[in-house]
Protein backbone atom coordinates (compact mmCIF):
# COMPACT_ATOMS: atom_id res chain seq x y z
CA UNK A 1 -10.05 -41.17 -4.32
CA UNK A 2 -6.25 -42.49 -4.39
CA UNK A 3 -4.67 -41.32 -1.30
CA UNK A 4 -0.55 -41.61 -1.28
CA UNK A 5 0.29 -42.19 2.18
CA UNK A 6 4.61 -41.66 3.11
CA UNK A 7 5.67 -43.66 5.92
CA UNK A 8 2.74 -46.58 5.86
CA UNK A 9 4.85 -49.28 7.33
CA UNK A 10 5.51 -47.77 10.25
CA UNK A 11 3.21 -47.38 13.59
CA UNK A 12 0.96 -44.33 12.82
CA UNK A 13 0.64 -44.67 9.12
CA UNK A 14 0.37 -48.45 9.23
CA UNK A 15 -2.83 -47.63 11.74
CA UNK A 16 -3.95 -45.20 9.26
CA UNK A 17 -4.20 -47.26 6.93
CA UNK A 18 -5.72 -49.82 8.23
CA UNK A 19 -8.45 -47.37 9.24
CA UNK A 20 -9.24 -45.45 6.07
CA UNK A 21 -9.47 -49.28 3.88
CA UNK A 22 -12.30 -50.19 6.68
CA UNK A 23 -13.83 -47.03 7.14
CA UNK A 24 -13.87 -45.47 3.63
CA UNK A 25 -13.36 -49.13 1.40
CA UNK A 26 -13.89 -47.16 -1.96
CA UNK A 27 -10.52 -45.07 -1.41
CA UNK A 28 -7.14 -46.25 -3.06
CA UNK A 29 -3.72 -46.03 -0.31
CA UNK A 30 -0.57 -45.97 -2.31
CA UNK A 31 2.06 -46.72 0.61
CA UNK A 32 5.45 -45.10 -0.02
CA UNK A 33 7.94 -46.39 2.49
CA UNK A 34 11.74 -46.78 2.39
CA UNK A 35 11.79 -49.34 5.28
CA UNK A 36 14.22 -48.22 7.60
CA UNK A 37 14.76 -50.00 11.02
CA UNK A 38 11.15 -48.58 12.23
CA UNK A 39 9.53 -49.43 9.38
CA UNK A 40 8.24 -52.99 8.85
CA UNK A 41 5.50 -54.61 6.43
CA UNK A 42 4.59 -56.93 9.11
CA UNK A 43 2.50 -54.31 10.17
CA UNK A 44 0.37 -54.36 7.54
CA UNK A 45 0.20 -58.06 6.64
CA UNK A 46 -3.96 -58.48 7.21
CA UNK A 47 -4.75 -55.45 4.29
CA UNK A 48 -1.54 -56.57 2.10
CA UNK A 49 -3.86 -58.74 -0.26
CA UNK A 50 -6.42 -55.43 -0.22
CA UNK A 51 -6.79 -54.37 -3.94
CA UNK A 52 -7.31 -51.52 -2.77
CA UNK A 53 -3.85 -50.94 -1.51
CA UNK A 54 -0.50 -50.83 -2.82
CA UNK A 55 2.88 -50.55 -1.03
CA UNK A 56 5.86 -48.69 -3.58
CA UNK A 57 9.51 -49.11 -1.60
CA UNK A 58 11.18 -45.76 -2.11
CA UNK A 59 12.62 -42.82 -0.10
CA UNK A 60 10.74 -39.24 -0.26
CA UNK A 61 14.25 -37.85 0.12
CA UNK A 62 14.69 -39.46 -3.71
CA UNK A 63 13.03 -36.92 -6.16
CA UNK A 64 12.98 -39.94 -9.28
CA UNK A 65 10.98 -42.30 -6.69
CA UNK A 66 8.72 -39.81 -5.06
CA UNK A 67 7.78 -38.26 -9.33
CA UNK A 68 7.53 -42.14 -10.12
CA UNK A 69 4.45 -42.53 -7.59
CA UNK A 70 2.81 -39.33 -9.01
CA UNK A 71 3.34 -40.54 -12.88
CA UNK A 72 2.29 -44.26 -12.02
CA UNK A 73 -1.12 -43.45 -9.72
CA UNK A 74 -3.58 -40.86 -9.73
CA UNK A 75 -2.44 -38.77 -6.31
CA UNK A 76 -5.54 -36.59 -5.31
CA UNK A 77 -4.34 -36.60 -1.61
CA UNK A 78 -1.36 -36.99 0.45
CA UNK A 79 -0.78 -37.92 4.01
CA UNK A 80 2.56 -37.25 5.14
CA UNK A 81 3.77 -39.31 7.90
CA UNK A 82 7.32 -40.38 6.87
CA UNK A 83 9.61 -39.15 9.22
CA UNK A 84 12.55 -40.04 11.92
CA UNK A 85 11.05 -39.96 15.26
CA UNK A 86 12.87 -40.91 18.13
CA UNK A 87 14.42 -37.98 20.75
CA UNK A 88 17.55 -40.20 21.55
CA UNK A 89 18.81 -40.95 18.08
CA UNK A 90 18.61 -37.22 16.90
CA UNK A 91 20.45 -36.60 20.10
CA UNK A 92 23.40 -39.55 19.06
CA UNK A 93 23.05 -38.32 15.64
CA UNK A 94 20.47 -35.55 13.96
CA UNK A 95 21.64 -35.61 10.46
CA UNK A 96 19.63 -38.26 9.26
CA UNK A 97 16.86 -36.56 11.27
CA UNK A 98 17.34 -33.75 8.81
CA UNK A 99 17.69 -35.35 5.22
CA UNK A 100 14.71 -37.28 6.09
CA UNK A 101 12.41 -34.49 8.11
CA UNK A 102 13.51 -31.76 5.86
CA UNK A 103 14.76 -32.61 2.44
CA UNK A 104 12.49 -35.16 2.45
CA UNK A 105 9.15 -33.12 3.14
CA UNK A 106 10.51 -30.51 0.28
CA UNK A 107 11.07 -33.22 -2.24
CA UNK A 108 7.26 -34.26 -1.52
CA UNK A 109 5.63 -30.51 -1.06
CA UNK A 110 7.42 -29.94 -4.61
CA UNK A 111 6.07 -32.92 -6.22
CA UNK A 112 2.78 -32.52 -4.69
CA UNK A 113 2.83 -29.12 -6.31
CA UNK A 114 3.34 -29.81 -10.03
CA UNK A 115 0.98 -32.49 -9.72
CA UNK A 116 -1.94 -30.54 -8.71
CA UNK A 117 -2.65 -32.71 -5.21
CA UNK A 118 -6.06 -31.35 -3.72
CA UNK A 119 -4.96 -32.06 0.08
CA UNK A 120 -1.84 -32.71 1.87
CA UNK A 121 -2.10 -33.38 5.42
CA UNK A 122 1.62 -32.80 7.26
CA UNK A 123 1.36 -34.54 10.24
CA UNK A 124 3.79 -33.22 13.25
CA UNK A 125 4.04 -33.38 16.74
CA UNK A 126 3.85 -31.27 19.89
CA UNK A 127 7.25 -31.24 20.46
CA UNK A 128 8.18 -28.48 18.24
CA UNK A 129 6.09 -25.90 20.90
CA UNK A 130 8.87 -26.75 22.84
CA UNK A 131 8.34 -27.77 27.08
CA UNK A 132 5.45 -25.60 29.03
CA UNK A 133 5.46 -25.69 33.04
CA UNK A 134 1.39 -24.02 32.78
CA UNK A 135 -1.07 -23.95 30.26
CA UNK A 136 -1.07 -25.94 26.95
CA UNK A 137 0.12 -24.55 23.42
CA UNK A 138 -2.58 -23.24 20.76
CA UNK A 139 -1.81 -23.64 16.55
CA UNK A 140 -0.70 -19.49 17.16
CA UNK A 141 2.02 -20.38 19.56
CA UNK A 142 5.28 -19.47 18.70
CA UNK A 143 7.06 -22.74 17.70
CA UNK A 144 10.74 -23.34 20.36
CA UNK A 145 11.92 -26.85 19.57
CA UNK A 146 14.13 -28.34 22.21
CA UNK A 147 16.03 -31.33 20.10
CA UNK A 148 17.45 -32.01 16.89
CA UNK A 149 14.24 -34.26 15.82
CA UNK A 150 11.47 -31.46 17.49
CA UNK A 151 13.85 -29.05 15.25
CA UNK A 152 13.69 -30.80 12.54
CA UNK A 153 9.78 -31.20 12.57
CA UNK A 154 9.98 -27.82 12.97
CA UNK A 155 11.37 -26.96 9.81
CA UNK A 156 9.66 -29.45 8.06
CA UNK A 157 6.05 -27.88 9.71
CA UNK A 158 7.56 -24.50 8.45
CA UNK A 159 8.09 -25.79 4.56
CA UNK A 160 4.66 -26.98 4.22
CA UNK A 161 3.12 -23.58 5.54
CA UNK A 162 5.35 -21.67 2.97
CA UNK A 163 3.92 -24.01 0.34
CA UNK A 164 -0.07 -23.13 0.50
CA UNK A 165 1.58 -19.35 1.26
CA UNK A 166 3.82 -19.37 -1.75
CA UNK A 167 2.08 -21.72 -4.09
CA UNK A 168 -1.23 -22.21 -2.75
CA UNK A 169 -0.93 -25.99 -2.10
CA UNK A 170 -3.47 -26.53 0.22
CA UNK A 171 -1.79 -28.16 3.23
CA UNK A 172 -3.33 -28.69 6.39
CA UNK A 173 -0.54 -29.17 9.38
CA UNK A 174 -1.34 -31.37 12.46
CA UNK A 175 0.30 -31.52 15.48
CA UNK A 176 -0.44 -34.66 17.79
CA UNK A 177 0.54 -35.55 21.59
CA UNK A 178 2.41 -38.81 22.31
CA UNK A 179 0.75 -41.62 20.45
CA UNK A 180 0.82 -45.16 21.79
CA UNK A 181 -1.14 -48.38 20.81
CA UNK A 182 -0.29 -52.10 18.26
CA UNK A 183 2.42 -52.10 16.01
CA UNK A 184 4.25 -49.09 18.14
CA UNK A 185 8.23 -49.98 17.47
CA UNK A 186 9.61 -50.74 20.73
CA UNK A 187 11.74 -48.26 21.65
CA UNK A 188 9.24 -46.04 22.64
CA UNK A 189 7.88 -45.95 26.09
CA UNK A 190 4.72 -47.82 26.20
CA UNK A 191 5.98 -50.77 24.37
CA UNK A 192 9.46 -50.43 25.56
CA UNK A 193 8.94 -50.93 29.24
CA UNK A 194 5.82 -53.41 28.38
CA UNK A 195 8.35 -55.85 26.12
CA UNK A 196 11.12 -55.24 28.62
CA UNK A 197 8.42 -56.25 31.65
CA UNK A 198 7.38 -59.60 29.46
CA UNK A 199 11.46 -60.56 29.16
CA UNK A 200 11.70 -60.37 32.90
CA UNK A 201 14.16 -57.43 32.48
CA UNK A 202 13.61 -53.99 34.75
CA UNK A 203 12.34 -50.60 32.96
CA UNK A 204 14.28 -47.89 32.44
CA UNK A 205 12.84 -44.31 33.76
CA UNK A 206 15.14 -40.82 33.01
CA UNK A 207 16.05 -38.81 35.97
CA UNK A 208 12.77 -38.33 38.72
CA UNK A 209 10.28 -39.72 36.01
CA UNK A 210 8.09 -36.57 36.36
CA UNK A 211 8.25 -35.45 32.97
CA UNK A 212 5.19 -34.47 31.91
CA UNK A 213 3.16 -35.68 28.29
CA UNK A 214 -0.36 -36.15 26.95
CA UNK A 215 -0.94 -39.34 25.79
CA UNK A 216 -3.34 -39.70 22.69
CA UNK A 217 -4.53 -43.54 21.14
CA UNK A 218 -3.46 -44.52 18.37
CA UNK A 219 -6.91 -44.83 16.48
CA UNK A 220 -8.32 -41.89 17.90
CA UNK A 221 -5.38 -39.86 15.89
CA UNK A 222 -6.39 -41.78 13.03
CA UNK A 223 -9.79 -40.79 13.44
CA UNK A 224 -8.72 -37.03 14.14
CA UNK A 225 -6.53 -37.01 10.96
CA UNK A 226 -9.58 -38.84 8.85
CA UNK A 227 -12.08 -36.00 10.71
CA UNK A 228 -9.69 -33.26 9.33
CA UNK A 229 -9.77 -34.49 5.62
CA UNK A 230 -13.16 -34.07 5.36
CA UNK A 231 -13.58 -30.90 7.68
CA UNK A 232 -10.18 -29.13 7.81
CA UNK A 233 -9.46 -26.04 6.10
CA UNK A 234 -6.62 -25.71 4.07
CA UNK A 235 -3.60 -23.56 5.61
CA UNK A 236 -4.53 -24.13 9.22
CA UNK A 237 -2.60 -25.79 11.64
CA UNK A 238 -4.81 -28.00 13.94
CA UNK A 239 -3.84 -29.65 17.49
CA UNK A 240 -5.19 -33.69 18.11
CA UNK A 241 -4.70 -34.54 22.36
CA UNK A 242 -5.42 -36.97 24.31
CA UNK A 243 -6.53 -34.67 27.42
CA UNK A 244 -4.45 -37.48 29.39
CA UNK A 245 -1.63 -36.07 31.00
CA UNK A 246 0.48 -37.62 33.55
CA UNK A 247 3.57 -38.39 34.16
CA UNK A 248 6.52 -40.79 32.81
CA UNK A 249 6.17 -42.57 37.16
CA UNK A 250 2.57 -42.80 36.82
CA UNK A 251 2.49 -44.66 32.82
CA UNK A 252 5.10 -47.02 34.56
CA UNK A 253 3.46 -47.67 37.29
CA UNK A 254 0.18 -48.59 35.48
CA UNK A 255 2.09 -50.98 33.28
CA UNK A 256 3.50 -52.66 35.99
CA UNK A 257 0.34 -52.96 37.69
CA UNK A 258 -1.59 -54.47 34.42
CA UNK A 259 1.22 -56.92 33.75
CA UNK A 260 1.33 -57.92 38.04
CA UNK A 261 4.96 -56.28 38.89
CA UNK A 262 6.04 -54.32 41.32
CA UNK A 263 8.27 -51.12 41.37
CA UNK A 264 11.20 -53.09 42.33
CA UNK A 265 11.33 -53.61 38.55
CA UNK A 266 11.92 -49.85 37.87
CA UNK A 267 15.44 -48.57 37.10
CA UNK A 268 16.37 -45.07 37.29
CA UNK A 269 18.73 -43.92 34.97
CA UNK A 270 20.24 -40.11 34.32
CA UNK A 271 18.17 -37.75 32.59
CA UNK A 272 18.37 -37.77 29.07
CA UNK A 273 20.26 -34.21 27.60
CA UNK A 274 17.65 -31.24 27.33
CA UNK A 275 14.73 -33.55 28.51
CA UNK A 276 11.88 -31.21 28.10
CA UNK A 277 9.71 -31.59 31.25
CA UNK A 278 6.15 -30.91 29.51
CA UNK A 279 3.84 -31.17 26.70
CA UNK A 280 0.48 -30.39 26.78
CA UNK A 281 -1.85 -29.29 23.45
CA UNK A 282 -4.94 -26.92 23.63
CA UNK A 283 -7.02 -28.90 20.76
CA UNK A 284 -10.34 -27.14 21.38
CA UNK A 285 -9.79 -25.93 17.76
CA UNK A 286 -10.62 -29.39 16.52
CA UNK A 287 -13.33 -30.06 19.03
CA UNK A 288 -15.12 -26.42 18.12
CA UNK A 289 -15.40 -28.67 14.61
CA UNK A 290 -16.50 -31.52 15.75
CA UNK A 291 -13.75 -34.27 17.21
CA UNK A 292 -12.90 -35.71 20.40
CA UNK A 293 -11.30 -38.58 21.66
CA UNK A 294 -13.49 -41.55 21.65
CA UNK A 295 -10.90 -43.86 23.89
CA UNK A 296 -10.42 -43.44 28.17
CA UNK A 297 -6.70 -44.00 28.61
CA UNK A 298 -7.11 -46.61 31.28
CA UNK A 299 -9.11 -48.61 28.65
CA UNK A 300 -6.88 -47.90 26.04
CA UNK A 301 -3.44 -48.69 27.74
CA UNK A 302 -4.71 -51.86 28.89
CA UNK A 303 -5.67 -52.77 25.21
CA UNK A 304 -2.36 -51.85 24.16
CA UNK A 305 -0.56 -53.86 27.29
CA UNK A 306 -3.02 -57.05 26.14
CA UNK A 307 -1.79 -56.76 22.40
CA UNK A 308 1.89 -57.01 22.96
CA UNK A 309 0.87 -59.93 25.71
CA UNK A 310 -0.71 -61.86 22.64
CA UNK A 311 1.81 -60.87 19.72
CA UNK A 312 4.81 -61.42 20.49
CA UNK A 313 6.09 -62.81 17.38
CA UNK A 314 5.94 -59.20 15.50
CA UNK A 315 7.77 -57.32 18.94
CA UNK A 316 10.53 -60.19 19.78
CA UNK A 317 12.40 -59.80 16.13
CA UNK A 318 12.37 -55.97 16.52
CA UNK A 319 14.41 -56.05 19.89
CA UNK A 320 17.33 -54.22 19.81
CA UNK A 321 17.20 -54.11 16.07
CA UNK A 322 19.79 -51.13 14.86
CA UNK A 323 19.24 -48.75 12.08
């Protein structure tokens, strides 16, 4: 099988495919990435000599690239990951959070289409539901996006549907919790406050630091979105959590503790605009078919804590780096 896999340079995908060439070694990635500040081929160095992969720089935004990989490589399946990610930059400025989340996802759902794909996996996030005080969101929920980028995924999650309605492309949507684990750019959380801790410098927490998320590994979303290629159904929507909640105080706190600091280190800064003050996924969908998480988060975090510890020569360059 050749597999074309959008945003492979960055965290998620990069994971992803790491995980398919060891677990499935018979299956050709084609990595289409355009690079942009989060994504970095650094990530990938160990599999870049794999001949079994091949990375293609291009947009998905840029119909001539995005027909090129379908002419050059046999597509059977597509794993969309490519997208802009991060709350505060849609917030300083969402229009690049819709070319790429948008445009971008029609310019590949139309390609996919006239060449025939037999899967495409559209992989989203949980912050499209929108911000829940009780219960968790199912796939029926109605979908209430809070910022420009949880709009934008919105949209995007919204194209795809209209494409196995309309044309019968069979895409599967996912919608995963907050992801953390290696190669995570640091501007998010996790690695944020641990690269910040390592530096000596304090961590910044919004407003009371109660918000609420769910906190899913890394590899076990890679696992969840391998599970769902073999057992997913086309046209459904499926959930992948953690089931570990807590909140933004109590992830800072057990980074501080694994790296031997104390909360004089913690900063408290104003509350971002229109923070949403929970996420939380019911995924018993998935595990009715089969998956669960294989990782405890305790166990987990502290792997992730070790790893940016013992690398710091792929974090240190990426520092304040601008897109």
């Amino acid at each position: 099988m050749t597999m074309l896999v959008t945003g492979g340079a960055g965290f998620i995908g990069s994971n992803f495919i790491r995980h398919m060439l060891t677990e499935h070694p018979d299956t050709r990635i084609v990595n289409l990435d355009a690079l942009t500040y989060a994504g970095n081929l650094e990530n990938l160095r160990d599999v870049a000599g794999n001949p079994n992969y091949t990375f293609v720089h291009g947009d998905i935004c840029d119909p001539g690239a995005v027909a090129a990989v379908f002419q050059n490589h046999p597509i059977e399946t597509v794993v969309h990951f490519a997208a802009e990610s991060h709350v505060d930059r849609s917030i300083s400025d969402g229009s690049t959070f819709v070319r790429t989340n948008v445009l971008g996802t029609f310019t590949l759902l139309d390609c996919a289409r006239k060449h025939g794909v037999r899967r495409f996996i559209h992989i989203s996030t949980d912050e499209v539901y929108g911000s829940t005080r009780e219960g968790s969101f199912a796939e029926t929920d109605n979908l209430n996006p809070s910022s420009p980028y949880s709009s934008s995924k919105a949209a995007s999650d919204l194209l795809a549907r209209s494409f196995f309605i309309t044309h019968g492309l069979p895409v599967i949507v996912t919608r995963c919790t907050n992801n953390y684990g290696p190669y995570q750019f640091p501007e998010k959380l996790i690695p944020f406050f641990t690269t910040n801790l390592l530096q000596g410098k304090k961590v910044p927490v919004y407003g009371t630091g109660r918000n609420v998320r769910d906190w899913l590994y890394v590899i076990d979303h890679c696992r969840a979105i391998d599970f769902i290629l073999q057992h997913g159904e086309p046209g459904e929507i499926y959930n992948i959590g953690g089931g570990a909640e807590m909140t933004n105080l109590e992830i800072t706190r057990k980074i501080l503790e694994l790296l031997g600091e104390d909360e004089s280190m913690i900063e408290y800064v104003p509350d971002r605009k229109g923070h949403d003050f929970r996420y939380s996924l019911d995924f018993g969908k998935l595990r009715k078919l089969g998956w669960k998480p294989a990782y405890r988060f305790d166990d987990a975090l502290e792997a992730t804590v070790k790893w940016y510890v013992e690398n710091e020569w792929w974090w240190r360059p990426l520092k304040g780096r601008s897109p």
